[in-house]
C-alpha atoms as a PDB file:
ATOM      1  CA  UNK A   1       8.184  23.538 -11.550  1.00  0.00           C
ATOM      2  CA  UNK A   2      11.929  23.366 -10.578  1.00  0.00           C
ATOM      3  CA  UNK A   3      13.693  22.635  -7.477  1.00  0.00           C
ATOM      4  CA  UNK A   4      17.340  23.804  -6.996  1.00  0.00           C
ATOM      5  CA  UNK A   5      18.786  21.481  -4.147  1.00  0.00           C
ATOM      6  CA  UNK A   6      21.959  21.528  -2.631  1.00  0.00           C
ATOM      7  CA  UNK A   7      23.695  18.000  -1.995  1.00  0.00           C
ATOM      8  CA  UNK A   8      27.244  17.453  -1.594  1.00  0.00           C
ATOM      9  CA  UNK A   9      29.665  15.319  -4.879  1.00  0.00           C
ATOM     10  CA  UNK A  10      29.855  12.245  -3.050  1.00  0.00           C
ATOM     11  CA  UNK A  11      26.376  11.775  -2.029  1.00  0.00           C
ATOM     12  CA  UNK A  12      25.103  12.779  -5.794  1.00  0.00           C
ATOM     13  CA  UNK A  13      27.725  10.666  -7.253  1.00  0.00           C
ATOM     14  CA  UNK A  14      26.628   7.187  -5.019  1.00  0.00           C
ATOM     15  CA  UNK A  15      23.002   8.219  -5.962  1.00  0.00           C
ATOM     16  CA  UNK A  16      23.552   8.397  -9.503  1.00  0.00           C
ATOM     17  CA  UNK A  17      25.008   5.286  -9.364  1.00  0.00           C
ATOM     18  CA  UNK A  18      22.280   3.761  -7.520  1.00  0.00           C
ATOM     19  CA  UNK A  19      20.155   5.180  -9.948  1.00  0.00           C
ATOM     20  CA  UNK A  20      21.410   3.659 -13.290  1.00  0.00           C
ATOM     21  CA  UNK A  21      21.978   0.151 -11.710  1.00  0.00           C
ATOM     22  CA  UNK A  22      17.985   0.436 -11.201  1.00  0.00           C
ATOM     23  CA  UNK A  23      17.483   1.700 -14.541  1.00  0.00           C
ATOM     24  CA  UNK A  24      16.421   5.509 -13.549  1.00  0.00           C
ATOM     25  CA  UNK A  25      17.443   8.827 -12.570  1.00  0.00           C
ATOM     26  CA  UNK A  26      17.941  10.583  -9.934  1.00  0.00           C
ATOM     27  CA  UNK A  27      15.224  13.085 -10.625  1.00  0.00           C
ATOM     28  CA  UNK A  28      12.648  10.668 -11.165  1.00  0.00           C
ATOM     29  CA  UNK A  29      13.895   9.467  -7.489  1.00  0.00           C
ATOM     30  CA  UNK A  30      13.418  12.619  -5.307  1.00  0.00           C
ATOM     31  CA  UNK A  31      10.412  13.201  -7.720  1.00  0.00           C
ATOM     32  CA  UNK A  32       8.761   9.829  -6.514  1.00  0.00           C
ATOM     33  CA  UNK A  33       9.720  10.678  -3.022  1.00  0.00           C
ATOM     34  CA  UNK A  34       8.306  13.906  -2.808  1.00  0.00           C
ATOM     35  CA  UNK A  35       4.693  12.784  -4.660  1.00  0.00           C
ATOM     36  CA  UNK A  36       4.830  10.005  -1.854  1.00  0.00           C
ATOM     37  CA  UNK A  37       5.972  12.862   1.171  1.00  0.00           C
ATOM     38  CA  UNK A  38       3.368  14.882  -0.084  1.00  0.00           C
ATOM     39  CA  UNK A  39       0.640  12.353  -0.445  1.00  0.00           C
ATOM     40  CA  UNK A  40       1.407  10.631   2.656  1.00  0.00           C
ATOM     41  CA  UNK A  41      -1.200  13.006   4.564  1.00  0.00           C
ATOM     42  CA  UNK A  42      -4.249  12.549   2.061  1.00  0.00           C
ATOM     43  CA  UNK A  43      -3.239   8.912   2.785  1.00  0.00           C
ATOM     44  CA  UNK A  44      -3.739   9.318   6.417  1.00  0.00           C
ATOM     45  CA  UNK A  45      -6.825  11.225   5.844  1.00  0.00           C
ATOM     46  CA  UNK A  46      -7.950   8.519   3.236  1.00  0.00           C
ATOM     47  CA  UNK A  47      -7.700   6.187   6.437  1.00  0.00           C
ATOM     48  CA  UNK A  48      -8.856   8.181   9.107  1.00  0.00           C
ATOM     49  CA  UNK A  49     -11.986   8.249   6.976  1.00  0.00           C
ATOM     50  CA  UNK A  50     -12.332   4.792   6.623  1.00  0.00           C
ATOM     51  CA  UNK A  51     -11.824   4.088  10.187  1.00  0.00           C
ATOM     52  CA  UNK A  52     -14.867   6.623  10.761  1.00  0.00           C
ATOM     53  CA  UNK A  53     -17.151   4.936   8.294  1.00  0.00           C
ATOM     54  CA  UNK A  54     -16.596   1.574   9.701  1.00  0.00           C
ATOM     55  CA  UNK A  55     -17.147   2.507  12.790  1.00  0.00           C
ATOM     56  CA  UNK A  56     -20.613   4.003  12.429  1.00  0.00           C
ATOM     57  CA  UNK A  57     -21.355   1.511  10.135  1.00  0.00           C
ATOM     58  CA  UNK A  58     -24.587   0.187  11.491  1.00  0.00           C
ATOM     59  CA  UNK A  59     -24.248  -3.244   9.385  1.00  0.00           C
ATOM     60  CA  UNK A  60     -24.568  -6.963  11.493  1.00  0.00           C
ATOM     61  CA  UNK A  61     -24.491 -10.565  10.886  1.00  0.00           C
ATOM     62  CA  UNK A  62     -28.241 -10.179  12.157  1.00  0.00           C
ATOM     63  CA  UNK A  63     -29.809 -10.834  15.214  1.00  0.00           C
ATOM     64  CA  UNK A  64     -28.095 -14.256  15.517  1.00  0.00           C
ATOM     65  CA  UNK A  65     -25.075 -13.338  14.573  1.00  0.00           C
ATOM     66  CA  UNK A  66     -23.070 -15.293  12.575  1.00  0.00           C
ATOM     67  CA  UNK A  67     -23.848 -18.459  12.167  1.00  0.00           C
ATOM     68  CA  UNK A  68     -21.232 -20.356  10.227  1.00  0.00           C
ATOM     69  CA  UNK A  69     -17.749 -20.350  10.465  1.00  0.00           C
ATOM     70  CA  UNK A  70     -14.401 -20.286   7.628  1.00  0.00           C
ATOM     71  CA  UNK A  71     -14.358 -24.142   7.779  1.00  0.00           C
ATOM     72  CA  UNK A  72     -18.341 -24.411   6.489  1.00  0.00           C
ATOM     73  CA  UNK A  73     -17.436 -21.987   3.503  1.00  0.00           C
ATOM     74  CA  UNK A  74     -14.675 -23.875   2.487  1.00  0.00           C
ATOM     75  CA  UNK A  75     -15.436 -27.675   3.542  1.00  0.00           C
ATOM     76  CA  UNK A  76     -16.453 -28.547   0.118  1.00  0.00           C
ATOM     77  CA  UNK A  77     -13.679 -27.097  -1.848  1.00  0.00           C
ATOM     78  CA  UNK A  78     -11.218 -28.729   1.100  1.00  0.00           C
ATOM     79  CA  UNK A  79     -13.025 -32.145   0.364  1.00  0.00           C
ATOM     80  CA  UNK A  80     -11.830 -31.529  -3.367  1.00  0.00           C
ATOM     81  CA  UNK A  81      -8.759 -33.361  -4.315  1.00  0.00           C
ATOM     82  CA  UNK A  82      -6.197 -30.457  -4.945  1.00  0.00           C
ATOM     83  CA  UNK A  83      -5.525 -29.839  -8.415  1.00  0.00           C
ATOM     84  CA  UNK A  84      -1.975 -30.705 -10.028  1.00  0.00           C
ATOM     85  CA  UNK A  85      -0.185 -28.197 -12.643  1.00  0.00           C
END
């Protein structure tokens, strides 16, 4: 499909420029950030959904909760002498 937008010399001219000194177009610009404008609300929904699962999750660290902390996963790889590259 084609879009016919109006944008003065001088702006087109500094956004062409921009453009080739990051190896694209200006098309492929405003096409990027138009798939992102348009996206942006499945995004939210995408979240929004998440949120909603999460919090009706019915999942637990069991009756007594959680009983170890960061430090116990990761005391035996921090007793480990670090590795050298």
């Amino acid at each position: 499909m084609n879009l016919t937008v109006t944008i003065d010399d001088e702006t087109l001219r500094r956004a062409r420029i921009r453009a080739l000194g990051q190896g694209t177009s200006v098309n492929a610009v405003v096409r990027q950030f138009l798939e992102s404008y348009a996206g942006a609300e499945k995004e939210q929904e995408a979240r929004s959904r998440l949120v909603r699962l999460a919090r009706a999750s019915q999942a637990t660290s069991g009756k007594a909760g959680r009983s170890w902390s960061r430090e116990d996963l990761y005391a035996e790889r921090l007793r480990r002498p670090r590795r050298t590259r």
